[in-house]
Protein backbone atom coordinates (compact mmCIF):
# COMPACT_ATOMS: atom_id res chain seq x y z
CA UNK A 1 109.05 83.60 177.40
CA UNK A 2 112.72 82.65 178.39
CA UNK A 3 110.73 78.97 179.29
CA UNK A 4 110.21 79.31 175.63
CA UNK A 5 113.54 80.51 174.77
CA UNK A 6 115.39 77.41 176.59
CA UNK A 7 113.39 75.14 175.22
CA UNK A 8 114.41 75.93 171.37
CA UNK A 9 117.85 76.58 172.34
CA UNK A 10 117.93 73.09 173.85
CA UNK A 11 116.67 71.69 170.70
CA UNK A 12 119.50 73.57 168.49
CA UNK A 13 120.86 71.13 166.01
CA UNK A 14 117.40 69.34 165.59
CA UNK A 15 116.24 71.05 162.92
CA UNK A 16 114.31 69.47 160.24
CA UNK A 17 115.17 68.65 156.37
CA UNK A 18 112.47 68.67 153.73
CA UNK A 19 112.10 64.84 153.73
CA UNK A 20 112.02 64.95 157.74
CA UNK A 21 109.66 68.03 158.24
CA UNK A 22 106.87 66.47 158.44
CA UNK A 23 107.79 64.44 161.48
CA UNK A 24 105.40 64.38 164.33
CA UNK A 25 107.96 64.47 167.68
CA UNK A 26 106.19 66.67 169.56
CA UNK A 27 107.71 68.92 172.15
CA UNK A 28 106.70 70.99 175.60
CA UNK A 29 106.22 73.61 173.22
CA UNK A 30 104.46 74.55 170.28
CA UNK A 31 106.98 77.00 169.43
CA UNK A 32 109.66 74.51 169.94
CA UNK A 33 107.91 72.37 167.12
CA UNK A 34 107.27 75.11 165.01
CA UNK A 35 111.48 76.30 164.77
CA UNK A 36 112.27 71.95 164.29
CA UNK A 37 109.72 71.64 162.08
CA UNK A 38 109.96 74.49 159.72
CA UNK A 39 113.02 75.71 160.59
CA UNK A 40 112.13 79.34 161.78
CA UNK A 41 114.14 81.63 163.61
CA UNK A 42 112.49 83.33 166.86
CA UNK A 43 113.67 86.90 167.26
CA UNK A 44 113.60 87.22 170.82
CA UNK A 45 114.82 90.11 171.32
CA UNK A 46 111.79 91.47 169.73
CA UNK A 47 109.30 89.28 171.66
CA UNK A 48 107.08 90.89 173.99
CA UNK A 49 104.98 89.71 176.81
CA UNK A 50 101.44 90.92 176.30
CA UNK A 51 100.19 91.11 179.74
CA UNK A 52 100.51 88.79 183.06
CA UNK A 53 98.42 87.30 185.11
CA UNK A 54 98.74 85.21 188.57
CA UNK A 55 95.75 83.84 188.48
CA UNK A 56 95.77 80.39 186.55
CA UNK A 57 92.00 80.46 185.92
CA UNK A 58 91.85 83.92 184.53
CA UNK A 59 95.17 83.47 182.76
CA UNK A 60 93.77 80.31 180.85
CA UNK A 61 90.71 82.60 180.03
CA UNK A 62 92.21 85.06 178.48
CA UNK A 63 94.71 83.19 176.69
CA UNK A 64 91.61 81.19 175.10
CA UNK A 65 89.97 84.52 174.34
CA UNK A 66 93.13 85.62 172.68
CA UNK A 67 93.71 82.48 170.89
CA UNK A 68 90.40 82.58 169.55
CA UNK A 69 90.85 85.92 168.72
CA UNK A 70 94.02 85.69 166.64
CA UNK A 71 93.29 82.07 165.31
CA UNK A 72 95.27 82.61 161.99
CA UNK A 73 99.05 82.43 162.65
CA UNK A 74 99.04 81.56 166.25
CA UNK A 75 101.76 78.94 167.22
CA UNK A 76 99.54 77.08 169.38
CA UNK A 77 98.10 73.41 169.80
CA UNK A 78 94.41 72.79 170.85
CA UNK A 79 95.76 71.47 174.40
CA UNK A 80 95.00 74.05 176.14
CA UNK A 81 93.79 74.63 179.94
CA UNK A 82 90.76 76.45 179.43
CA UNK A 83 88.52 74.99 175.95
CA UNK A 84 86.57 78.45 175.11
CA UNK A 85 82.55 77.93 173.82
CA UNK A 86 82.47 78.69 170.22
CA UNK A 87 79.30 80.37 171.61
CA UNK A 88 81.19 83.77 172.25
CA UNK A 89 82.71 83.72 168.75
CA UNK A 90 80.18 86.28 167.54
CA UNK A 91 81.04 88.39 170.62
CA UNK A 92 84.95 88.22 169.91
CA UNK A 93 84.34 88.68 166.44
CA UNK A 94 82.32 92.30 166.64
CA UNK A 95 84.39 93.48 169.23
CA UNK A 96 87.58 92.83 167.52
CA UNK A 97 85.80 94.58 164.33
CA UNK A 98 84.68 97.34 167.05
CA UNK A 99 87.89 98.14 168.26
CA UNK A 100 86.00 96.80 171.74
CA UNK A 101 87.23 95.13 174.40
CA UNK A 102 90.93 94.57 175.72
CA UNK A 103 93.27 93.47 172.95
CA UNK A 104 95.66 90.95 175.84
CA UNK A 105 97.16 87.90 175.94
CA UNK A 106 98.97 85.37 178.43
């Protein structure tokens, strides 16, 4: 998160106007592009980590599961470490609708 947090704060002053937002600089972050872009505001003192891991493999697992899992307003690109079969989408799907299955996230 604060690897997050430097990056915006590093970008202060680059925010977008409405003829420039649809500019396609691309940062480290997706976050970073988001708050340039469309000029949000991240309230970090109300971010959370979800969980950890230490294990790159498993972390890029579960971050795909998650991703998947919440694929409507997640500030995310498609380059991720770990491309997730959209054979398990049924899975995620029922056991999100379940209540099934650890809710996490890297």
């Amino acid at each position: 998160m604060k690897e997050h947090q430097k990056e915006v704060e590093a970008q202060e002053g680059h925010k977008c106007t409405r003829n420039s937002s649809k500019q396609s600089e691309q940062n480290k972050s997706a976050i970073t592009d988001n708050v340039n872009q469309e000029n949000h505001v991240i309230n970090w003192n109300e971010a959370t980590i979800i969980t950890r891991e230490s294990d790159n493999t498993t972390r890029w697992i579960r971050e795909a599961v998650k991703i998947r899992q919440e694929s409507q307003g997640v500030m995310n690109r498609d380059e991720r470490a770990y491309e997730l079969s959209h054979v398990y989408d049924n899975l995620l799907f029922f056991m999100a609708m379940s209540g099934g299955g650890q809710q996490t996230a890297v």
